[in-house]
Protein backbone atom coordinates (compact mmCIF):
# COMPACT_ATOMS: atom_id res chain seq x y z
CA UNK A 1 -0.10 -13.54 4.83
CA UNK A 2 2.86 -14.50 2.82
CA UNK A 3 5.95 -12.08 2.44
CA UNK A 4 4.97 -12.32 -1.08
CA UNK A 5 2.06 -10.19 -0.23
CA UNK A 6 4.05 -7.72 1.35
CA UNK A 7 6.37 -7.37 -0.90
CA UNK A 8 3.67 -6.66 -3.39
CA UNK A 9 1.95 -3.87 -0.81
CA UNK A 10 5.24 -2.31 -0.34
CA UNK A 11 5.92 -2.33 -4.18
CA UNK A 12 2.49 -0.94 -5.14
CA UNK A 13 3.16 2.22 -1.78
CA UNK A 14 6.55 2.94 -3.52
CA UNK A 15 4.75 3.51 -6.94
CA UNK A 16 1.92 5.23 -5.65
CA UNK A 17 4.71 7.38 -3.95
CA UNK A 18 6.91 7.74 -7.47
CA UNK A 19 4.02 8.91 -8.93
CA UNK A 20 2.51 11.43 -6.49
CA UNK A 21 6.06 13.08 -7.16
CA UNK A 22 5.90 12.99 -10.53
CA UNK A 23 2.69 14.83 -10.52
CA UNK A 24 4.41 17.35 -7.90
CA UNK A 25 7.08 17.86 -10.25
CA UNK A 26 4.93 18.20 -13.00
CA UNK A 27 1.75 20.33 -11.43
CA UNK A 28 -0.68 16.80 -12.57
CA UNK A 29 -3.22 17.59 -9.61
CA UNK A 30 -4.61 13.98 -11.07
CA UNK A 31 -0.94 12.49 -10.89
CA UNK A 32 -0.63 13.46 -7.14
CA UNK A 33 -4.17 12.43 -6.26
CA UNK A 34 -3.60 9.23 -8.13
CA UNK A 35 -0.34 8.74 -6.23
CA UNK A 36 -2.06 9.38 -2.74
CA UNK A 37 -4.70 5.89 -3.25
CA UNK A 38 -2.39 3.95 -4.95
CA UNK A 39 -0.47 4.26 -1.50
CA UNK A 40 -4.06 4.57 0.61
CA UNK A 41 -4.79 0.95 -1.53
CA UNK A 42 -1.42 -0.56 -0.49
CA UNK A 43 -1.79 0.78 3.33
CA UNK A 44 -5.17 -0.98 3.65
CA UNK A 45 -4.17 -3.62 2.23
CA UNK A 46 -1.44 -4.35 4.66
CA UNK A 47 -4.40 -3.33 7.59
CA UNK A 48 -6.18 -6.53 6.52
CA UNK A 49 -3.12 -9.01 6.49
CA UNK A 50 -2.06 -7.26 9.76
CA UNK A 51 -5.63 -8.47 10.99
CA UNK A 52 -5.46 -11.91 9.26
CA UNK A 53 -2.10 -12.53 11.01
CA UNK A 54 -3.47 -11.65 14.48
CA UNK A 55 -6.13 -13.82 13.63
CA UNK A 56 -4.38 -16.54 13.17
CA UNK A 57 -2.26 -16.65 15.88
CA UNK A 58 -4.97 -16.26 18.39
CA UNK A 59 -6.28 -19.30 17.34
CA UNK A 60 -3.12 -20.97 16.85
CA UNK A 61 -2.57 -20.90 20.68
């Protein structure tokens, strides 16, 4: 996948992370849970490029 794509992934795992500590500091159970998939959504993400790119290059070769 394009760095573009990764750049978005990593974006959307340092958000999920800013706002699982927001709801740390604040006590938002919902904050922290919320935090926790934004970065789960962001990890698999990255699984599937990570399997697109090996992909790719076994059939480039």
């Amino acid at each position: 996948m394009s760095a573009g794509d990764r750049m978005e992934n990593a974006a959307e795992k340092v958000g999920g992370k800013a706002k699982e500590a927001m709801g740390k500091m604040t006590d938002d159970e919902g904050k922290i849970v919320e935090g926790k998939a934004q970065q789960a959504k962001a990890d698999v993400k990255n699984a599937g490029e990570d399997v697109e790119d090996a992909a790719k290059d076994a059939f480039d070769k």
